[in-house]
N, C-alpha and C. Protein backbone atom coordinates (compact mmCIF):
# COMPACT_ATOMS: atom_id res chain seq x y z
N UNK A 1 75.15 77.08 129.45
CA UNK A 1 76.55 76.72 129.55
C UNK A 1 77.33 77.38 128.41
N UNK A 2 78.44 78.00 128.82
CA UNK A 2 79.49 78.83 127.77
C UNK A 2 80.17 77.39 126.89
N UNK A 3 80.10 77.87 125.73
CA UNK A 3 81.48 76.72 124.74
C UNK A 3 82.67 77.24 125.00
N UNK A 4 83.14 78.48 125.42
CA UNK A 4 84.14 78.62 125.91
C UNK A 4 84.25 79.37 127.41
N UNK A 5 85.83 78.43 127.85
CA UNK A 5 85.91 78.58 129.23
C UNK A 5 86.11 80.21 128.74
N UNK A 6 85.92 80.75 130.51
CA UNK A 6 86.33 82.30 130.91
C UNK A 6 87.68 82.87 130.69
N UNK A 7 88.11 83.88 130.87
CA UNK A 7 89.74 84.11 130.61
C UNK A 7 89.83 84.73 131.94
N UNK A 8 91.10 83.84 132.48
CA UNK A 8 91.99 84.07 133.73
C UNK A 8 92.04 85.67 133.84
N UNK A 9 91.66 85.84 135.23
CA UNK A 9 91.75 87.14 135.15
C UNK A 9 93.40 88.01 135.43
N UNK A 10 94.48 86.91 135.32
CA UNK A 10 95.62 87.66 135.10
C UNK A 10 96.57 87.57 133.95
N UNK A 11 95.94 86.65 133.30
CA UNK A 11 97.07 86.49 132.18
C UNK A 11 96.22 86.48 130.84
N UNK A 12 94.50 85.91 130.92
CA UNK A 12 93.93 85.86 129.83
C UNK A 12 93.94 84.68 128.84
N UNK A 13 94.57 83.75 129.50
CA UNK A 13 94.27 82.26 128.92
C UNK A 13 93.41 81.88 129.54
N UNK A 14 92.47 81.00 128.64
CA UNK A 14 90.79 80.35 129.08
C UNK A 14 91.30 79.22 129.74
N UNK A 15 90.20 79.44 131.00
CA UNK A 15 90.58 78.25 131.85
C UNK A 15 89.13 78.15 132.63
N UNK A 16 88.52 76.38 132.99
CA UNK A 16 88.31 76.51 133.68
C UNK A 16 87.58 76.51 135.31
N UNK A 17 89.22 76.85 135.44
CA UNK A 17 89.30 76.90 137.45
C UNK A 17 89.27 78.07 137.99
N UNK A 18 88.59 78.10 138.94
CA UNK A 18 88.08 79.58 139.87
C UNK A 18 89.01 79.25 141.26
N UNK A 19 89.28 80.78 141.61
CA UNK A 19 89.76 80.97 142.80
C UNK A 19 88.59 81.84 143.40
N UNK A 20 88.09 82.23 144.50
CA UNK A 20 87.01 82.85 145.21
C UNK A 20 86.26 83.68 144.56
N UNK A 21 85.76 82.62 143.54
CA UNK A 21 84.44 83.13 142.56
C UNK A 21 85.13 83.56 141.44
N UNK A 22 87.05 83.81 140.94
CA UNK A 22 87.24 84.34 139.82
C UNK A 22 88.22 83.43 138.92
N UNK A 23 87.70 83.57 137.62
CA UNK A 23 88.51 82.64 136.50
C UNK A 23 89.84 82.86 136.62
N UNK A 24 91.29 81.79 137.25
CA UNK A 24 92.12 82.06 137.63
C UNK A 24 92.79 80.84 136.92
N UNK A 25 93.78 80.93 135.83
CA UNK A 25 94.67 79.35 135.43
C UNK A 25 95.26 78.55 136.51
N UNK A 26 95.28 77.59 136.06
CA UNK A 26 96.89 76.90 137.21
C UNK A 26 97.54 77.24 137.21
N UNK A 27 98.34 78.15 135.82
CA UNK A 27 100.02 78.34 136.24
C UNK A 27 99.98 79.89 136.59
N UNK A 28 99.03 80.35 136.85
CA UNK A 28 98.89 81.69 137.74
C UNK A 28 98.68 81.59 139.40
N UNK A 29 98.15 80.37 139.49
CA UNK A 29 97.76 80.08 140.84
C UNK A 29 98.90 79.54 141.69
N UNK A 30 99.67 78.94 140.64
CA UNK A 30 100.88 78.45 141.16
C UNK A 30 101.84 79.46 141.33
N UNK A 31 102.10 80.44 140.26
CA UNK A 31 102.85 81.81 140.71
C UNK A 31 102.26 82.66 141.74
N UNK A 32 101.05 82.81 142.31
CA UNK A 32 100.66 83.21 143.28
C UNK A 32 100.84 82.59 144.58
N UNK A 33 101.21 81.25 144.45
CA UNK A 33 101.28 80.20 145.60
C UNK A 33 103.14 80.49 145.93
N UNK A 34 103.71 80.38 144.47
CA UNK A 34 105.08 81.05 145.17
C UNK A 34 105.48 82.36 145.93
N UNK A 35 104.71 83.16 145.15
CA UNK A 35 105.11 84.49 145.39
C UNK A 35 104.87 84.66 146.69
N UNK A 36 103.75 83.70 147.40
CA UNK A 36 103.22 83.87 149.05
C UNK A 36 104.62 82.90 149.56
N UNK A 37 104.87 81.77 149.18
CA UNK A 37 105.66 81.25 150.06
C UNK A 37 107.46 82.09 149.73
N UNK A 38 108.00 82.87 148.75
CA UNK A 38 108.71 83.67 148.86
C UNK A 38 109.01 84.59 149.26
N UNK A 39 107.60 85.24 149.88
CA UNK A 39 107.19 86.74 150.47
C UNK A 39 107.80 86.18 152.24
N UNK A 40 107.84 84.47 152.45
CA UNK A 40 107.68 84.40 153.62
C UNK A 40 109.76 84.07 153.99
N UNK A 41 110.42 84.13 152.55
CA UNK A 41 111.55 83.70 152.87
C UNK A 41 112.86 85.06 153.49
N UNK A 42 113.79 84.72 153.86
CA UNK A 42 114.53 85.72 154.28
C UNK A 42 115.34 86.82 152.95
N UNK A 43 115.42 87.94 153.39
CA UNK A 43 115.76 88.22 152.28
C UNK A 43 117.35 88.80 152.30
N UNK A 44 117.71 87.96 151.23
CA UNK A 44 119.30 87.88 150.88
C UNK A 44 120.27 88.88 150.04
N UNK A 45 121.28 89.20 150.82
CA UNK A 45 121.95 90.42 150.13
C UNK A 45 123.11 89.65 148.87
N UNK A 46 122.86 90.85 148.23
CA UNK A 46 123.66 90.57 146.95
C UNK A 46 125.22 90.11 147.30
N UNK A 47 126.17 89.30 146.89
CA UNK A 47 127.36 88.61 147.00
C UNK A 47 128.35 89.55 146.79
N UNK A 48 127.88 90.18 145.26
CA UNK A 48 128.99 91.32 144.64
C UNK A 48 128.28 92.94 145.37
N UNK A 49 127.60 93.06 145.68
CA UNK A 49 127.13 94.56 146.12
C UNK A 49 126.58 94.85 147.65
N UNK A 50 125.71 93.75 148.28
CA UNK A 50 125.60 93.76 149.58
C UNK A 50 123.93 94.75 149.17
N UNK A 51 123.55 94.56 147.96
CA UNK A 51 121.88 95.16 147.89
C UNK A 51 121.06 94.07 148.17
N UNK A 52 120.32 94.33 149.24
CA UNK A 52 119.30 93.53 149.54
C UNK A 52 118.50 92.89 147.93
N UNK A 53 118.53 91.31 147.64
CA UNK A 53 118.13 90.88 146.67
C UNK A 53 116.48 90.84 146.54
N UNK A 54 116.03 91.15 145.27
CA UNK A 54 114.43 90.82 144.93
C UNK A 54 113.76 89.36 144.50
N UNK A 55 113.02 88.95 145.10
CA UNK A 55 112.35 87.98 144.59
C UNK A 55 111.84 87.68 143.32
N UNK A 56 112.42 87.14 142.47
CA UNK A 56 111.24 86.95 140.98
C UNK A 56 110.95 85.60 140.47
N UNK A 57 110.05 85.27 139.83
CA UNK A 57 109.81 83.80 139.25
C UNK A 57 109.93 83.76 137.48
N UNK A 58 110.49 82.76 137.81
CA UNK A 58 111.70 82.43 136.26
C UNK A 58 111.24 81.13 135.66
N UNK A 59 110.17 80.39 135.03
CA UNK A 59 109.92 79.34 134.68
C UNK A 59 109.46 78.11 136.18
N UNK A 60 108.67 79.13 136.96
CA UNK A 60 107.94 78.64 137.89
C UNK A 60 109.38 78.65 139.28
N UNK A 61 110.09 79.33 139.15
CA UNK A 61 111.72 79.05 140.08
C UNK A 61 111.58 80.35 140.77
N UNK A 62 111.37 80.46 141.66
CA UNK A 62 111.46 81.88 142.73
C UNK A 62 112.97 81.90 143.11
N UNK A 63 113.43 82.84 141.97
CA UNK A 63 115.23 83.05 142.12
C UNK A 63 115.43 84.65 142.50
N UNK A 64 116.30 84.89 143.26
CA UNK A 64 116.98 86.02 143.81
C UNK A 64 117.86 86.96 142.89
N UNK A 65 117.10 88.16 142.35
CA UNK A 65 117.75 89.36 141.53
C UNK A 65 118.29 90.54 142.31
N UNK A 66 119.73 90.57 141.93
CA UNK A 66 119.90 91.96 142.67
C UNK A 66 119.49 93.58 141.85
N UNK A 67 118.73 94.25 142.22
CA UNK A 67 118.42 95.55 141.41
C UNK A 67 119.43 96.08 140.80
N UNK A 68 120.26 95.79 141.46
CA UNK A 68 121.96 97.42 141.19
C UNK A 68 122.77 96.56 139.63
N UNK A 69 123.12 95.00 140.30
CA UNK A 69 124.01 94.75 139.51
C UNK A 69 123.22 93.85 138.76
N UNK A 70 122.43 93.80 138.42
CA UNK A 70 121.48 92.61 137.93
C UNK A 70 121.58 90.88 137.68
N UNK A 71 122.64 90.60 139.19
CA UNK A 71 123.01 89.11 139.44
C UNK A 71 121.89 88.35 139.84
N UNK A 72 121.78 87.59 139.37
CA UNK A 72 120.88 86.32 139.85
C UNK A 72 121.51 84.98 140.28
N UNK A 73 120.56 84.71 141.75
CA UNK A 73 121.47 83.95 142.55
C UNK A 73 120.78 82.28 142.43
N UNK A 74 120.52 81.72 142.34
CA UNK A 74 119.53 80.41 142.59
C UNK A 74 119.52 79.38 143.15
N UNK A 75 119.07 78.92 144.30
CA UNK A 75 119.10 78.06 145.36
C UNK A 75 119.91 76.80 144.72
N UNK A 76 120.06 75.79 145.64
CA UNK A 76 120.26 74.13 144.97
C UNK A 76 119.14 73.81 144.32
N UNK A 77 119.57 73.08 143.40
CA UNK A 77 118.66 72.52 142.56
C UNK A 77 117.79 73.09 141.52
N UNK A 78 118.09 74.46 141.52
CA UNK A 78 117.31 75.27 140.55
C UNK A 78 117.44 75.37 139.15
N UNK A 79 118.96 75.28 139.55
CA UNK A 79 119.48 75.62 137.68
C UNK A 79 118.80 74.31 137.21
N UNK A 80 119.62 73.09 137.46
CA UNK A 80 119.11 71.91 136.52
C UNK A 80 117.59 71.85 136.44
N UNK A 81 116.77 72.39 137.36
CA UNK A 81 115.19 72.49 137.23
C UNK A 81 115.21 73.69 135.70
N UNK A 82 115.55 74.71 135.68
CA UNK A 82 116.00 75.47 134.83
C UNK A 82 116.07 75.39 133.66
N UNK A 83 117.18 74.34 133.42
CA UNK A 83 117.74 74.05 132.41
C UNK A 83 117.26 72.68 131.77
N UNK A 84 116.21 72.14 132.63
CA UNK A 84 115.34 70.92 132.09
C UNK A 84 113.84 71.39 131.29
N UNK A 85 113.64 72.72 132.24
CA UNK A 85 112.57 73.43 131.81
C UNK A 85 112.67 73.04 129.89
N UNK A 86 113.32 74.95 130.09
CA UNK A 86 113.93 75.07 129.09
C UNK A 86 114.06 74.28 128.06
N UNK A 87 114.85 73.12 128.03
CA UNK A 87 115.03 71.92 126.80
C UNK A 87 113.88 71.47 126.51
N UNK A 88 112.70 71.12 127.91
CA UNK A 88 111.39 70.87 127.19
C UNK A 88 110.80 71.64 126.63
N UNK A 89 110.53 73.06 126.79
CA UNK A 89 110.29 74.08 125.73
C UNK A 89 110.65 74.24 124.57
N UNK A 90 111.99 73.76 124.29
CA UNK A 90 112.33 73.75 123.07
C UNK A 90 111.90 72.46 122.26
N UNK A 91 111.37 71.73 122.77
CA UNK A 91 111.48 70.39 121.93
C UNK A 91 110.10 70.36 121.83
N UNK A 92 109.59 70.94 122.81
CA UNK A 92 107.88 71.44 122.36
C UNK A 92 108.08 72.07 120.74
N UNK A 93 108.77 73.24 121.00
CA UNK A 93 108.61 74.78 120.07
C UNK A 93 108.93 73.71 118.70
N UNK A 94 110.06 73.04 118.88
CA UNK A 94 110.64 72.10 117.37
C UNK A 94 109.34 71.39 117.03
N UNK A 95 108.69 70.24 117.81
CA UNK A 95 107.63 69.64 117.52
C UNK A 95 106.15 70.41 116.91
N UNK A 96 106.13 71.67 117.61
CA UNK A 96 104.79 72.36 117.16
C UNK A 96 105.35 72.27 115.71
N UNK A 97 106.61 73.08 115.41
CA UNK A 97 107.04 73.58 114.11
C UNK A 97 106.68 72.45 113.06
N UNK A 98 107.14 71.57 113.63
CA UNK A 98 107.01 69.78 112.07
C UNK A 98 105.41 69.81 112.09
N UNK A 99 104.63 69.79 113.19
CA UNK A 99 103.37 69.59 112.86
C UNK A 99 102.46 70.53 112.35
N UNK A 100 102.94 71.58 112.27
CA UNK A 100 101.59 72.57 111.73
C UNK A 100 102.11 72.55 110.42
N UNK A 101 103.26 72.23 109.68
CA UNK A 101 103.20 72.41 108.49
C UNK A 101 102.53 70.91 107.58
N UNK A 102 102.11 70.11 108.49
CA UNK A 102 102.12 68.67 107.74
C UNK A 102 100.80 68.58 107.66
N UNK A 103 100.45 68.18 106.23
CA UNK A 103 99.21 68.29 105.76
C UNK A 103 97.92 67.06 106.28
């Protein structure tokens, strides 16, 4: 038995959960789980340019980029998913900060 897990074979954080025999994280599996159910959505032209928009994932949020003008569009409910993210990240990043310096 290894003392340490394997490293995900897409991002390289030790994890571990396997996908069909390969060391794969959760939050890779979950961006792979979007990217399939976004691959299956319609695809939407830009507002200001009329360029067919690209799919990308933004803090686990499969939001709509246009190539030309670089607008990003985001369903209901995304931003405040977004913007809740976010604040918990930060209050993580503040908390790591107080604790690694405390003896």
């Amino acid at each position: 038995m290894a003392i340490f897990a394997p490293k995900c074979d897409r991002c390289g954080q030790r994890t571990r959960h396997e996908e069909k025999g390969r060391p794969l994280c959760e939050d890779c599996m979950q961006k792979m789980q979007l990217m399939l159910d976004a691959a299956n959505e319609n695809v939407h032209l830009c507002p200001v340019d009329s360029a067919a928009m690209q799919k990308e994932i933004a803090h686990m949020i499969v939001i709509d980029k246009c190539p030309q003008c670089n607008g990003v569009w985001l369903d209901g409910g995304e931003l405040s998913k977004l913007t809740h993210d976010v604040q918990a990240d930060a209050i993580m990043a503040v908390t790591r900060g107080y604790t690694i310096g405390m003896p």
